[in-house]
Protein backbone atom coordinates (compact mmCIF):
# COMPACT_ATOMS: atom_id res chain seq x y z
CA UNK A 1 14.10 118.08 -25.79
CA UNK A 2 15.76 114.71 -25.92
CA UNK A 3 14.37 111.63 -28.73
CA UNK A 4 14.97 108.15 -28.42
CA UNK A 5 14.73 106.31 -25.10
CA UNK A 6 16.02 107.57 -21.58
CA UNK A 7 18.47 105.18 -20.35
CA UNK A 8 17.59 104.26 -16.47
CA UNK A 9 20.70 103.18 -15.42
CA UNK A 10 20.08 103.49 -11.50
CA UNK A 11 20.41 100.26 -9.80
CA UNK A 12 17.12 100.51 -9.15
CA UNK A 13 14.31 100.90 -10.02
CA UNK A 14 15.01 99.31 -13.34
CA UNK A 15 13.70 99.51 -16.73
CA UNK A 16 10.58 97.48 -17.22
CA UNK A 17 10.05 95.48 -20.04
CA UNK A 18 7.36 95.53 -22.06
CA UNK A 19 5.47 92.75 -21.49
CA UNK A 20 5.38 93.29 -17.83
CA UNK A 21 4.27 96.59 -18.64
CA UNK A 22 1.35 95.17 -21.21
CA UNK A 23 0.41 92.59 -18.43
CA UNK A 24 -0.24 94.87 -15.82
CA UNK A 25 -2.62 97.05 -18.09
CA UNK A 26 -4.90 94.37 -17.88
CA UNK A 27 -8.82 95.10 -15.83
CA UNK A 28 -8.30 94.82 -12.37
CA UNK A 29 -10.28 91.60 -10.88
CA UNK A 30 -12.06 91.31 -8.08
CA UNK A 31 -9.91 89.99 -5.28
CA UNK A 32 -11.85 87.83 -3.65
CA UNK A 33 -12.98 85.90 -6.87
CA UNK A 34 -11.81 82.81 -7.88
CA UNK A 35 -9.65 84.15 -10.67
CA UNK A 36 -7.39 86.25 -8.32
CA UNK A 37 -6.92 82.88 -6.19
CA UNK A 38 -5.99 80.89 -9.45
CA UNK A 39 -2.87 84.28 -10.03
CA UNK A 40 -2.25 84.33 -6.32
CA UNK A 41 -1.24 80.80 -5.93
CA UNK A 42 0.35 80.58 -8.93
CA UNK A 43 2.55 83.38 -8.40
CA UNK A 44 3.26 82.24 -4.74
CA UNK A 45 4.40 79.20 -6.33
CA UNK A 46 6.49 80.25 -8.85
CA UNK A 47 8.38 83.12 -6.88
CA UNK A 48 9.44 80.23 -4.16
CA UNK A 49 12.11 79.35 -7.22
CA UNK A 50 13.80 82.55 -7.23
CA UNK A 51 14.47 82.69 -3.43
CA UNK A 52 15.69 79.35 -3.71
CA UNK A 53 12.57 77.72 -0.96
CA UNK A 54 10.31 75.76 -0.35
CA UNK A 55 8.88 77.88 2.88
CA UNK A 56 6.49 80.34 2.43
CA UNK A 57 6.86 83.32 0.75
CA UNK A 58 5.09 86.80 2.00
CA UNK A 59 4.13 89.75 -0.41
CA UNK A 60 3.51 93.62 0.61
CA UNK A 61 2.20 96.15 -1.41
CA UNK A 62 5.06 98.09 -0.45
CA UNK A 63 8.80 99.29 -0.53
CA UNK A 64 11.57 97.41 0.24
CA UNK A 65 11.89 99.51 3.65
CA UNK A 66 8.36 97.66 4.63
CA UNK A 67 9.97 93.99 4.19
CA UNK A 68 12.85 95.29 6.75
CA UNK A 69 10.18 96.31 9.06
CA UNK A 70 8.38 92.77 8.52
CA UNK A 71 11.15 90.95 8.99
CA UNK A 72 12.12 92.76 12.53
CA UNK A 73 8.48 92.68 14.24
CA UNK A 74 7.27 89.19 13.04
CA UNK A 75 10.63 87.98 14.90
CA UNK A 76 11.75 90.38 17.89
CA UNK A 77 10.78 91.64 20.38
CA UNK A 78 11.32 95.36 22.74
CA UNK A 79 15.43 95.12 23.83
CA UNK A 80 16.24 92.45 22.11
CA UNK A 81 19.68 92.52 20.79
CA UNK A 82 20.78 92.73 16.63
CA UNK A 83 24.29 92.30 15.34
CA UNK A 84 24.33 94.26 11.93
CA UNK A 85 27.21 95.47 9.84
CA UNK A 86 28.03 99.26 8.12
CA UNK A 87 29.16 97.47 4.65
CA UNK A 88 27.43 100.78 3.42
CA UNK A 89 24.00 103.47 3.17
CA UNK A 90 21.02 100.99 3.02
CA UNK A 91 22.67 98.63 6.03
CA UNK A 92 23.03 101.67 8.17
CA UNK A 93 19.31 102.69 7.42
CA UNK A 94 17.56 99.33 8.58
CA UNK A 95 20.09 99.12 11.93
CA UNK A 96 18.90 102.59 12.12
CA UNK A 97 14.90 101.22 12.08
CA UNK A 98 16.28 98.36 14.33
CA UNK A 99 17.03 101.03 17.08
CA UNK A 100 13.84 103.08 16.16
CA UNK A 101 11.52 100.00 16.80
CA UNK A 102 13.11 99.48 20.57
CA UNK A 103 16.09 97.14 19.14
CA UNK A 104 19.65 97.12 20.86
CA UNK A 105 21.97 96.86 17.82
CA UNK A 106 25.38 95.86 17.50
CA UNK A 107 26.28 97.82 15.06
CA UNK A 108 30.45 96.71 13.44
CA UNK A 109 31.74 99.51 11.72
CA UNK A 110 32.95 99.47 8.17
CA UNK A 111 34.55 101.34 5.22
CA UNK A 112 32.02 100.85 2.80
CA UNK A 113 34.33 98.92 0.59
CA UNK A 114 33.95 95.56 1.75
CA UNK A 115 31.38 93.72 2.80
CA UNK A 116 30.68 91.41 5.91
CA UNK A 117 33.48 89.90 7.16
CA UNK A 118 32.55 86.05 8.41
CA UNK A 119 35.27 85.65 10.76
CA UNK A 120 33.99 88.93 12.80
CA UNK A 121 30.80 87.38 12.83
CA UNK A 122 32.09 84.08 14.42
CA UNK A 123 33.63 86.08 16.90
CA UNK A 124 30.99 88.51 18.07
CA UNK A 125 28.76 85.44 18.47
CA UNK A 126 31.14 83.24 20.22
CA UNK A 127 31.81 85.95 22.91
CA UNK A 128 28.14 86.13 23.39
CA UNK A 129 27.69 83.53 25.78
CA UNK A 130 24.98 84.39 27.40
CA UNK A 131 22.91 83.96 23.68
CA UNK A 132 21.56 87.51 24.11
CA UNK A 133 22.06 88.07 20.54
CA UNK A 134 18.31 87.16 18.53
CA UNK A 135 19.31 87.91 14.87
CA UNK A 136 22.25 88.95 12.61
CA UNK A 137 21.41 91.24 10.09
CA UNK A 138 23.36 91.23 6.72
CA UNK A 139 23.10 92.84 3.58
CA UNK A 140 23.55 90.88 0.61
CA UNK A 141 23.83 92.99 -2.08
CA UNK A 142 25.15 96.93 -0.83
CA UNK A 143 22.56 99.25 -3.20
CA UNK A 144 25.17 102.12 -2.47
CA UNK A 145 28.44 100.92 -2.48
CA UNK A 146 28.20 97.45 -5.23
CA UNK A 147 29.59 95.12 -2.61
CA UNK A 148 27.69 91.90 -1.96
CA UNK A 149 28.45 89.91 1.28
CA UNK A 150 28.77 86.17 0.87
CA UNK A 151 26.25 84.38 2.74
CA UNK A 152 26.47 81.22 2.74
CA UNK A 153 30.15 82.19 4.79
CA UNK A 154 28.44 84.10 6.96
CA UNK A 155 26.42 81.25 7.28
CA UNK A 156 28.81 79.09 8.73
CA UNK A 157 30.15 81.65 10.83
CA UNK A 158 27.43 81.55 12.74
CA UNK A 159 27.08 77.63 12.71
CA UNK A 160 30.77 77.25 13.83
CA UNK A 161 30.24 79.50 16.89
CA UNK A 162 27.03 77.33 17.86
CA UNK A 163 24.93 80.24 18.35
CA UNK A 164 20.63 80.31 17.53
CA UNK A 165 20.41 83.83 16.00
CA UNK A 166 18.23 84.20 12.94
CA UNK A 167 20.01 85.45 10.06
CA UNK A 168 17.76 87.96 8.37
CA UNK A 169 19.26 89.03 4.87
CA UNK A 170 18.27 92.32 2.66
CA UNK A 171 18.46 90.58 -1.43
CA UNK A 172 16.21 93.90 -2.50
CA UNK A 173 19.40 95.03 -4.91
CA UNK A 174 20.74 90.89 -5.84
CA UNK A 175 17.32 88.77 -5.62
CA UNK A 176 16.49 87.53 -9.50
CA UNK A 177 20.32 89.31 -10.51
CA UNK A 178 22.91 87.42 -8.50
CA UNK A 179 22.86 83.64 -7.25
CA UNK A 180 20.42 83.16 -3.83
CA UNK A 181 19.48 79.82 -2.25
CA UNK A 182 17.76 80.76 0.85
CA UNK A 183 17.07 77.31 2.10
CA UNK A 184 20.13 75.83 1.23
CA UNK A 185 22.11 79.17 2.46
CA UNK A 186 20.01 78.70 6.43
CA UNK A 187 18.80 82.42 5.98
CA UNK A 188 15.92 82.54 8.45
CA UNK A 189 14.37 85.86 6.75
CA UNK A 190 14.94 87.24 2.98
CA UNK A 191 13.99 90.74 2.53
CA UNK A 192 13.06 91.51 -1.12
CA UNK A 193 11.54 93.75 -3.57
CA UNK A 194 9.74 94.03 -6.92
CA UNK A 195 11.65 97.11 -8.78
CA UNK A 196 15.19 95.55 -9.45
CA UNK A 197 15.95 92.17 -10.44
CA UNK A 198 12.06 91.10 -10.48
CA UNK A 199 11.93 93.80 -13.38
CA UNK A 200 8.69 95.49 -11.82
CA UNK A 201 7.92 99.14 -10.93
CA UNK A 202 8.08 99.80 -6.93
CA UNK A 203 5.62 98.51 -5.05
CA UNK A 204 5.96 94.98 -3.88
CA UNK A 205 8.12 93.89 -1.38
CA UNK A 206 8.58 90.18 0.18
CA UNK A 207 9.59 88.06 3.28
CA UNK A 208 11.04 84.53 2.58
CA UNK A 209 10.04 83.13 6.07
CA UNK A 210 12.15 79.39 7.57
CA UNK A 211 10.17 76.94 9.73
CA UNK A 212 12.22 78.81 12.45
CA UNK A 213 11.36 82.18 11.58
CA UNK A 214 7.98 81.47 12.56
CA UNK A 215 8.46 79.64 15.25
CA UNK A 216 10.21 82.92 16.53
CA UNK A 217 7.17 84.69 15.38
CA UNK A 218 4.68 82.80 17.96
CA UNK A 219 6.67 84.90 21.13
CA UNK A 220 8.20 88.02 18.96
CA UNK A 221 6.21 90.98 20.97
CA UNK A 222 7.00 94.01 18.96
CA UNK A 223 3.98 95.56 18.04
CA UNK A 224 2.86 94.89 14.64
CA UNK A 225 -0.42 94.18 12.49
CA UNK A 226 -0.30 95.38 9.01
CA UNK A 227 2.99 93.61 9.17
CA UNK A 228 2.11 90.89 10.92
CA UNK A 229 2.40 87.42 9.19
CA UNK A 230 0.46 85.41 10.50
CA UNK A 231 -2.88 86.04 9.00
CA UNK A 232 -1.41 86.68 5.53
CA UNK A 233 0.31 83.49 5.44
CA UNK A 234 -3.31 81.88 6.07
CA UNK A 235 -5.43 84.28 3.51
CA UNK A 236 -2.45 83.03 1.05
CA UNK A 237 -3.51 79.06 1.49
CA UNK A 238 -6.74 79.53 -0.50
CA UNK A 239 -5.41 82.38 -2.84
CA UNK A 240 -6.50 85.56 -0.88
CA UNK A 241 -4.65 88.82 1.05
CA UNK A 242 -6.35 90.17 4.58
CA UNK A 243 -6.00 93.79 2.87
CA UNK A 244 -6.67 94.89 -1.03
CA UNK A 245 -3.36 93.67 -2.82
CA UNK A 246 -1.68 95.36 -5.52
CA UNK A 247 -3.69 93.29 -8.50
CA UNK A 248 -1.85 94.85 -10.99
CA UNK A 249 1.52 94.60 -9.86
CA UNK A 250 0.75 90.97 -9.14
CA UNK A 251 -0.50 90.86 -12.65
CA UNK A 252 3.07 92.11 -13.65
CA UNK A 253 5.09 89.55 -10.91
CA UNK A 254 3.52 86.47 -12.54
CA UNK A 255 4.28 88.00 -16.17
CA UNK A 256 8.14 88.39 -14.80
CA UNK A 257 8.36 85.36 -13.05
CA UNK A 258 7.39 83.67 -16.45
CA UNK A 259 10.48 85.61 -18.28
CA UNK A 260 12.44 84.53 -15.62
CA UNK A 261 11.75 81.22 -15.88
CA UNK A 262 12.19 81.15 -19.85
CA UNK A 263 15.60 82.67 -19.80
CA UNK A 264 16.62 80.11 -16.61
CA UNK A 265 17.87 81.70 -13.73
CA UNK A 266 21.46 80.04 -13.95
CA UNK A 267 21.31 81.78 -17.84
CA UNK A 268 20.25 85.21 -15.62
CA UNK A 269 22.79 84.98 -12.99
CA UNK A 270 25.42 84.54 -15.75
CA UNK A 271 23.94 87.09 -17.62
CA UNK A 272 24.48 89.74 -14.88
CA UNK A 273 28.12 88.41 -14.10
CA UNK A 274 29.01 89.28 -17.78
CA UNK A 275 27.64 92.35 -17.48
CA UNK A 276 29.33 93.41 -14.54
CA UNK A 277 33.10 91.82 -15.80
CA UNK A 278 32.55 94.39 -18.76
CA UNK A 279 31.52 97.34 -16.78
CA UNK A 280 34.41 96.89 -14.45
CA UNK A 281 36.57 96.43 -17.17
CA UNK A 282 35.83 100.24 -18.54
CA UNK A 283 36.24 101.31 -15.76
CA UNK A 284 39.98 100.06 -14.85
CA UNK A 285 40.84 101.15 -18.57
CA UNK A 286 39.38 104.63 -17.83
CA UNK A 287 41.78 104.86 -15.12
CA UNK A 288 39.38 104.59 -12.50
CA UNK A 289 38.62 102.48 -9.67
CA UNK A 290 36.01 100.28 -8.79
CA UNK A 291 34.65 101.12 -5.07
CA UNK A 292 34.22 97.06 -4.09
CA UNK A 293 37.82 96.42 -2.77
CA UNK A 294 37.78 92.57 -2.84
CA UNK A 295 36.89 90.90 -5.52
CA UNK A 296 35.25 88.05 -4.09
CA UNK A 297 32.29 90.35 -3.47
CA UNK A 298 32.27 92.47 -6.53
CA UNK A 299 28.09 92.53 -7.72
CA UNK A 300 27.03 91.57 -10.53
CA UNK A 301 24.20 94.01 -10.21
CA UNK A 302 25.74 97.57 -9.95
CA UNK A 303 29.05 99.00 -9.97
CA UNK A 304 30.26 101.93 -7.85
CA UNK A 305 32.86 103.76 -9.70
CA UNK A 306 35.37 105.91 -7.54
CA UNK A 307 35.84 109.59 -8.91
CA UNK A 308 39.68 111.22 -8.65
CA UNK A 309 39.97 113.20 -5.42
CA UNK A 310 38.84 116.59 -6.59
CA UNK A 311 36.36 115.65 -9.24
CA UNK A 312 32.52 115.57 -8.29
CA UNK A 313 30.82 112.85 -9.19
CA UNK A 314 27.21 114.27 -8.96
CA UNK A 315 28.69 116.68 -11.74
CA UNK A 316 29.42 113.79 -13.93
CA UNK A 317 26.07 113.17 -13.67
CA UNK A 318 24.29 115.91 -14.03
CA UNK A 319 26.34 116.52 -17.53
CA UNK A 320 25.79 112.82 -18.39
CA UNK A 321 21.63 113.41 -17.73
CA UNK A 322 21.80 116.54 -19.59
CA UNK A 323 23.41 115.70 -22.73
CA UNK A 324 22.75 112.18 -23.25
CA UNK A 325 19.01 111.40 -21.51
CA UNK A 326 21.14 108.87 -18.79
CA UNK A 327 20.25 108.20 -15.36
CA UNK A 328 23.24 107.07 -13.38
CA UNK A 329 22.86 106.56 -9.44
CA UNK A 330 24.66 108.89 -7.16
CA UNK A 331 26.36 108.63 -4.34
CA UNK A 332 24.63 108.04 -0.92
CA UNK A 333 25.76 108.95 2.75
CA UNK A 334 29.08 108.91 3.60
CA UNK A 335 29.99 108.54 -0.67
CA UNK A 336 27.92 111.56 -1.82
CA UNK A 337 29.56 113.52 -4.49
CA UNK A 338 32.19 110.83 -4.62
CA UNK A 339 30.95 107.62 -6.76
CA UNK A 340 28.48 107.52 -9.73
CA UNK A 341 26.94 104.21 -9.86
CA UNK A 342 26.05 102.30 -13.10
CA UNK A 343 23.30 99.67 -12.67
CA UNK A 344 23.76 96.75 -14.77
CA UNK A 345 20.54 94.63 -13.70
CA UNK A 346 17.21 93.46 -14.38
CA UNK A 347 15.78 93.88 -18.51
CA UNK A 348 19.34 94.04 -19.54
CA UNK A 349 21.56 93.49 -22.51
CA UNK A 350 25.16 93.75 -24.47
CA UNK A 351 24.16 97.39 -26.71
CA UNK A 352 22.18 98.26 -23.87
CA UNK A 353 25.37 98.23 -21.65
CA UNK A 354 27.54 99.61 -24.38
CA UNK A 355 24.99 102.84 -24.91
CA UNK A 356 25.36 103.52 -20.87
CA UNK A 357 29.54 102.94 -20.71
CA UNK A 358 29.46 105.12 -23.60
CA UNK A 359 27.56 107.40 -22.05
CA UNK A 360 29.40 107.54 -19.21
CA UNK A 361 32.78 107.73 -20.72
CA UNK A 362 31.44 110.93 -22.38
CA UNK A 363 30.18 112.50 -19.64
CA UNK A 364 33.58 111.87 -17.97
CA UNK A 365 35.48 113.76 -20.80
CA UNK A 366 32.56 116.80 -20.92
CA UNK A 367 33.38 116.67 -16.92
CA UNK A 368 37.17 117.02 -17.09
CA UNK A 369 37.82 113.75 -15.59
CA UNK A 370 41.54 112.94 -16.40
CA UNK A 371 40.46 109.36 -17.54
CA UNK A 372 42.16 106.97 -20.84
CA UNK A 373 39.11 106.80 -23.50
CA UNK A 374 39.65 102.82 -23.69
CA UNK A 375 37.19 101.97 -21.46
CA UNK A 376 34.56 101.53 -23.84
CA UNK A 377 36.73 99.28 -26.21
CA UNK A 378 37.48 97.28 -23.49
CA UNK A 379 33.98 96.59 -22.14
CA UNK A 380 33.54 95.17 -25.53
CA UNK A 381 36.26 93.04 -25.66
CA UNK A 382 34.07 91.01 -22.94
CA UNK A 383 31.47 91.26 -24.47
CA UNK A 384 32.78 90.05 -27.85
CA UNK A 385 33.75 86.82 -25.54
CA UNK A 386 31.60 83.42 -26.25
């Protein structure tokens, strides 16, 4: 029997906050009324701000995996050929969809520490001369491993080798937690969903779609009609869905995008980056390392913490969950049993991050973990900071 509040510290999905919760409580509406078309076009307004576009933006009532899906059959078709990179569990899951839907991936290994590299990507497309490469495929923000690949470099790897691949990018772990621009970045396709930085429960996920992303949708052949945007993209115009939408989890997007919008996203990015300085921060006084091995791609929604070589880090957990009501992600793949992961994102604040390093640090010592009890002390030295 545990009192007080369980603390969710998975990256994902998050805690959500109250108000979200109150909004979607409200009486479903009918949604082909006029008063669902008011909420539809407002929220397909207001979410273009977060993605950082002015192009349209596409909403699922489903998982993040469903957006990956979206983004492959609206612009590919049978054999074409995908350059994606391991950087860590989630990017070898959607190569491994790529291949399942009749894809030819390229698929550049990795070490799960580090995230794409830009230069590899310059290269891989300048040797394809024969353009047979359609799309790159890049993470942004590593779910399992807290390594987030820098874009806009990536970016210009791909403009410097003069190559036409779309650049489709997963943001489901950094969209609404870490800086995204995708116009101003030349993403072609964001991928996106509701239960992490947008604060929601699972449910929704989202395609960002450029001008050329649907011009590559006119000829993209792989089968696909749920999926398909096309005809939600014209439904959306006058308010409306082609299928029943998730009314009350668009009832709870519009409440979010409004909290969102209060705080300022530059005040939420910053937020997050605080967040994440202190976490790492424990965790170097601890004694412990931090599994993102460059800094310029640390996250600033989740950190990956590396456990000693003979200490399990699913035990940690299990003592943490136990005796102190704390979720704490585990390790996935190739890193079971061998990171704990502390997500530091979405409804978020300073005692909220203190209760989980605390937490944590506790668990560690119950565990056996040979670890220097400073690392809570020093977490609050940042935060202390102005």
């Amino acid at each position: 029997m545990h009192t007080g509040r369980h603390f969710l510290q998975i990256p994902g999905p998050t805690n959500v906050p109250d108000r979200v919760l109150h909004a979607m409580a409200a009486p479903t509406i009918d949604h082909r009324g006029p008063e669902f078309a008011a909420l539809a076009l407002r929220i397909l307004e207001a979410i273009k701000q977060v993605f950082g576009t002015v192009s349209p933006i596409v909403i699922y009532p489903a998982s993040g995996t469903g957006a990956w899906e979206a983004a492959l059959v609206n612009t590919l078709s049978p054999g074409d050929r995908v350059l994606s990179f391991e950087t860590g569990h989630f990017a070898t899951l959607w190569q491994d969809m790529a291949r399942g839907l009749g894809l030819d991936v390229d698929f550049v290994p990795g070490d799960w520490r580090h995230g794409v590299a830009p230069q590899t990507v310059e290269e891989k497309l300048a040797a394809d001369t024969s353009r047979s490469i359609k799309a790159v495929c890049v993470v942004h923000n590593e779910t399992s491993t807290g390594v987030t690949s820098r874009v806009p470099e990536i970016r210009r790897a791909i403009d410097a080798a003069g190559h036409p691949a779309l650049l489709l990018v997963d943001t489901i772990s950094s969209l609404g937690s870490i800086d995204y621009q995708h116009d101003e970045w030349g993403v072609d396709v964001t991928v996106a969903g509701s239960q992490k930085g947008l604060m929601l429960p699972p449910g929704l996920s989202f395609n960002a779609v450029s001008a050329k992303a649907l011009e590559a949708s006119r000829t993209a052949t792989l089968p696909k009609s749920f999926w398909n945007w096309k005809p939600i993209i014209e439904a959306n115009k006058n308010g409306f869905f082609p299928y029943t939408p998730a009314t009350n989890l668009l009832y709870g997007l519009d409440e979010a995008l409004r909290m969102l919008e209060a705080e300022g996203l530059p005040a939420v990015f910053a937020r997050h980056a605080r967040h994440a300085e202190a976490t790492r921060a424990a965790v170097r006084a601890w004694g412990l390392e931090v599994l993102c091995a460059d800094e310029r791609e640390y996250s600033g929604s989740l950190t990956a913490v590396l456990m000693p070589e003979g200490h399990d880090a699913d035990k940690v957990r299990e003592i943490i969950l136990e005796r102190f009501d704390m979720s704490l992600g585990t390790g996935l793949g190739r890193l079971a049993g061998r990171v704990f992961r502390i997500g530091h994102l979405g409804h978020f604040n300073d005692l909220t991050l203190a209760g989980a390093l605390a937490g944590a640090q506790m668990g560690l010592q119950l565990a056996g973990t040979p670890i220097d009890p400073v690392g809570v002390d020093a977490a609050l030295d940042v935060l202390r900071r102005d």
